[in-house]
C-alpha atoms as a PDB file:
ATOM      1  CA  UNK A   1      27.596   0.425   9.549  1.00  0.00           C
ATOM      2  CA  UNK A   2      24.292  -1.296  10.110  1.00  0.00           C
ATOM      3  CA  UNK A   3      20.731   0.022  10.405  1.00  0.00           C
ATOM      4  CA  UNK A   4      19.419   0.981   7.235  1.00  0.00           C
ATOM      5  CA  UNK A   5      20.615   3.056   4.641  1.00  0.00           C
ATOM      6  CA  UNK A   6      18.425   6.187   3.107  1.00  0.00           C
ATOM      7  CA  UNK A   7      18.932   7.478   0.496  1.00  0.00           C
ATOM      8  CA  UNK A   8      17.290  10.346  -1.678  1.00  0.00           C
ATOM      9  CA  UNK A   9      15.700  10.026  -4.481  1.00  0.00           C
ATOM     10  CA  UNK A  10      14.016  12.328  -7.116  1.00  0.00           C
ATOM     11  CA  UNK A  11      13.096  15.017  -4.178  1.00  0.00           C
ATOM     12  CA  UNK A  12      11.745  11.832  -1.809  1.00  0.00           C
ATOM     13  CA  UNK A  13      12.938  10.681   1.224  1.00  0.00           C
ATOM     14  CA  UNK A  14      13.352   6.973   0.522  1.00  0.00           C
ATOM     15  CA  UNK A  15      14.501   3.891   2.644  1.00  0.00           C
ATOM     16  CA  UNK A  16      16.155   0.840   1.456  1.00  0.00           C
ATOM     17  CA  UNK A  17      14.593  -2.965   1.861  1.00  0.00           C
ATOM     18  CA  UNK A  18      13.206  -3.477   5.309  1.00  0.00           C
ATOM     19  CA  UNK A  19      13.093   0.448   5.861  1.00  0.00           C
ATOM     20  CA  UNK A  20      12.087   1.851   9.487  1.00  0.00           C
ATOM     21  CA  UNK A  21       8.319   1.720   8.686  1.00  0.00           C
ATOM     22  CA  UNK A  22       6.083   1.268  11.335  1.00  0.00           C
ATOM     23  CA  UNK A  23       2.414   0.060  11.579  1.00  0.00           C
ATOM     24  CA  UNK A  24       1.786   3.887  12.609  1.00  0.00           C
ATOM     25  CA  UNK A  25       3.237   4.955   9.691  1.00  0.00           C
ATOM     26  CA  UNK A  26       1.408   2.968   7.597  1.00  0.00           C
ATOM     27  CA  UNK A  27      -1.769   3.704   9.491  1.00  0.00           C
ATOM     28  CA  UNK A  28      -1.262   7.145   9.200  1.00  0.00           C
ATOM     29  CA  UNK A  29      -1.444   6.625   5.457  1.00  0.00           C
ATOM     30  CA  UNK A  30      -4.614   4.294   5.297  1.00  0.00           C
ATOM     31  CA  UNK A  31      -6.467   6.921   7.230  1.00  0.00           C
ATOM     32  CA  UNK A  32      -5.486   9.762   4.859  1.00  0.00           C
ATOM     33  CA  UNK A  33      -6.895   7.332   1.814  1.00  0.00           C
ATOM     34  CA  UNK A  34     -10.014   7.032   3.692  1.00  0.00           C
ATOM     35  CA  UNK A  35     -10.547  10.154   4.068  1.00  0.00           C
ATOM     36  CA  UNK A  36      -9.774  11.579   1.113  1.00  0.00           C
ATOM     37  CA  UNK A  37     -12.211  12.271  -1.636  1.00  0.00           C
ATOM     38  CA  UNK A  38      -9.611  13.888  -4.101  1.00  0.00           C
ATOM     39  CA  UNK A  39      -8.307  11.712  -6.636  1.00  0.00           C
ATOM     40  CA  UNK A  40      -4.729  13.557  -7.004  1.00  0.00           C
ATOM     41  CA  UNK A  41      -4.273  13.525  -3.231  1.00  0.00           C
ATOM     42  CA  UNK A  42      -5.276   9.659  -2.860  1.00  0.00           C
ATOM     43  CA  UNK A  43      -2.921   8.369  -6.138  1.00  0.00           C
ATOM     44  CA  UNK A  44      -0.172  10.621  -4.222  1.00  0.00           C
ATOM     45  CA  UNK A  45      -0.623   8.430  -0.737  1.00  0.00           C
ATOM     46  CA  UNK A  46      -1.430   5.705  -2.842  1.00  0.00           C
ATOM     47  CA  UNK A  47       2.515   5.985  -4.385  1.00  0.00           C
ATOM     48  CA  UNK A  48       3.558   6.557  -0.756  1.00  0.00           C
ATOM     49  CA  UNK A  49       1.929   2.998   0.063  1.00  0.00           C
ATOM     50  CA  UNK A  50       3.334   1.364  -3.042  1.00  0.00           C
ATOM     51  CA  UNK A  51       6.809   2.552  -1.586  1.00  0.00           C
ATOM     52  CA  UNK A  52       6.031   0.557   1.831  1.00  0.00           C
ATOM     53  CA  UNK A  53       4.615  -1.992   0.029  1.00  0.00           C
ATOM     54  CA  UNK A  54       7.767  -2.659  -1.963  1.00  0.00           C
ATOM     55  CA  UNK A  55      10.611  -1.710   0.698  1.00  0.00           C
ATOM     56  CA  UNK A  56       8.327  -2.824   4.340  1.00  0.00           C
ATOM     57  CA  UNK A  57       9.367  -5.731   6.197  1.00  0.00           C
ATOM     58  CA  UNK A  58       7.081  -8.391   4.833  1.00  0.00           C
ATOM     59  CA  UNK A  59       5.589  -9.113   8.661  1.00  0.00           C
ATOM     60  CA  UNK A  60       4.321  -5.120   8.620  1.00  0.00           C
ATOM     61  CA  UNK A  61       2.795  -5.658   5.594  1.00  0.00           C
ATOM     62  CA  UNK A  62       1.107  -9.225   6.404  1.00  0.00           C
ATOM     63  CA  UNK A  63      -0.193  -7.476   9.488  1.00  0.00           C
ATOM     64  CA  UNK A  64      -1.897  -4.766   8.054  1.00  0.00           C
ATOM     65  CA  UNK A  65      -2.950  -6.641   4.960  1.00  0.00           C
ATOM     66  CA  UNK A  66      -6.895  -6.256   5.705  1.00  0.00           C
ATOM     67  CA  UNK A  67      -6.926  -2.059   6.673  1.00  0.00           C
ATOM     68  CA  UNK A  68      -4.566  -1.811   3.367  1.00  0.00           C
ATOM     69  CA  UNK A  69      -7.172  -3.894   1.067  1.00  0.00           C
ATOM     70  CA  UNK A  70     -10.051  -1.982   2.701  1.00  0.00           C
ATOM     71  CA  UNK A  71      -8.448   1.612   1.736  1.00  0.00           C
ATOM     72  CA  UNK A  72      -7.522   0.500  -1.926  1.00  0.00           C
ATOM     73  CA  UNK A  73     -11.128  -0.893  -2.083  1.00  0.00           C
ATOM     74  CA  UNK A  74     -12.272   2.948  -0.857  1.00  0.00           C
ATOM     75  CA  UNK A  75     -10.090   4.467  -2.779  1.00  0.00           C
ATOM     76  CA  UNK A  76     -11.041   2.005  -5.859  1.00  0.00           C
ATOM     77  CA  UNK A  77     -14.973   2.975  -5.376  1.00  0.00           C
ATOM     78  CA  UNK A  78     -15.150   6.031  -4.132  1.00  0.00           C
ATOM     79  CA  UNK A  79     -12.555   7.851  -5.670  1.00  0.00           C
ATOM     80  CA  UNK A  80     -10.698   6.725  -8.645  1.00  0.00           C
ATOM     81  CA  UNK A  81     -12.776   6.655 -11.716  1.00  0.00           C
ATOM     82  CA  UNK A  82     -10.348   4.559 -13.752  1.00  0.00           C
ATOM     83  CA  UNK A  83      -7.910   1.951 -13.100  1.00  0.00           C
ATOM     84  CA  UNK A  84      -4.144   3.489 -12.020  1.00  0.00           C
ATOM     85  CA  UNK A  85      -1.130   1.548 -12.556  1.00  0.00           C
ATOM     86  CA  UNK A  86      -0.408   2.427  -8.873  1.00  0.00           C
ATOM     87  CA  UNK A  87      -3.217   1.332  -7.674  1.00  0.00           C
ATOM     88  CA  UNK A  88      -2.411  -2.003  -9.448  1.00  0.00           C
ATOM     89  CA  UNK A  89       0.892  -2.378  -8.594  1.00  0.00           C
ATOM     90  CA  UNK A  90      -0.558  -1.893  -4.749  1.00  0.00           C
ATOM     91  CA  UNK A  91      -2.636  -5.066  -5.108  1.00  0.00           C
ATOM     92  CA  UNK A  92      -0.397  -6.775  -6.768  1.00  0.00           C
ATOM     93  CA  UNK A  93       2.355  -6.337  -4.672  1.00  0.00           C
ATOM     94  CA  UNK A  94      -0.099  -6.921  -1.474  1.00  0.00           C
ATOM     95  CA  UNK A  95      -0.709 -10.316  -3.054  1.00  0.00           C
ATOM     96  CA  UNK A  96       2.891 -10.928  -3.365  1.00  0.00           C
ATOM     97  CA  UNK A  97       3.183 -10.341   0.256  1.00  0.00           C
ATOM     98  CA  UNK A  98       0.919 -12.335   1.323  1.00  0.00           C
ATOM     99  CA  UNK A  99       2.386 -15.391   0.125  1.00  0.00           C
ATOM    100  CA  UNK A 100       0.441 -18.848   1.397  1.00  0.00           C
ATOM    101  CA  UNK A 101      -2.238 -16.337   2.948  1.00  0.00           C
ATOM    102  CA  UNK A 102      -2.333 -15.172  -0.842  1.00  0.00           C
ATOM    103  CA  UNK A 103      -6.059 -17.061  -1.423  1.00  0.00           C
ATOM    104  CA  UNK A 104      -7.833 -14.983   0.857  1.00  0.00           C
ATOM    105  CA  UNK A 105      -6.510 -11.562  -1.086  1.00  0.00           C
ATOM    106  CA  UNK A 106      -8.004 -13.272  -4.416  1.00  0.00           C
ATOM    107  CA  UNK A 107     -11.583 -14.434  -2.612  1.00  0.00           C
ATOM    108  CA  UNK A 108     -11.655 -10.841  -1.227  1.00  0.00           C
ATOM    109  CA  UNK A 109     -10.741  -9.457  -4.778  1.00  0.00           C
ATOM    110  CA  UNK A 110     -12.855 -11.746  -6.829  1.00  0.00           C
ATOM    111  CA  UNK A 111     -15.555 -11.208  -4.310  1.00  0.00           C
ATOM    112  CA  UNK A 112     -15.531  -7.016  -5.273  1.00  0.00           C
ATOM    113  CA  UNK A 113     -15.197  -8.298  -9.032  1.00  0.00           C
ATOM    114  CA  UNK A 114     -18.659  -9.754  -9.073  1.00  0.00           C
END
């Protein structure tokens, strides 16, 4: 049939591997972590950014890898006052991402460590 399939999901609109994301989509979802100051409302965009982080072409990703590392880092300061598991599973599977470019996500994470 080609294209990609969709497919739904526990009430959720959900695409399969390589989904139609688009870096306006994924834009659209930095900005609402940014400007959020609500924890509920940031871990819900946070799971919709886990979902493009695990289904997203890997180049979309890689392209927005900085804006996406500076909203978890707002979201991980600002908002959150304890560690999520979807927040973690966001950086982690950034990193995976990221692949050879993956030592500049662990300066930039070891860097906010310290």
């Amino acid at each position: 049939k080609g294209g990609y399939q969709n497919r739904r999901e526990g009430g959720v609109q959900r695409q399969s591997r390589g989904g139609s994301y688009d870096d306006s989509y994924v834009n659209q979802l930095l900005s609402k972590l940014d400007q959020s100051t609500d924890t509920d409302k940031c871990m819900r965009v946070a799971r919709q950014l886990q979902e493009v982080l695990e289904n997203a072409d890997q180049r979309l990703i890689f392209r927005n890898s900085h804006a996406i590392l500076d909203s978890l880092q707002h979201v991980i300061e600002k908002v959150a006052t304890k560690s999520t598991p979807v927040l973690e599973q966001c950086l982690g599977l950034l990193a995976c991402s990221l692949g050879r470019e993956a030592h500049s996500f662990f300066e930039w994470m070891f860097t906010r460590v310290n």
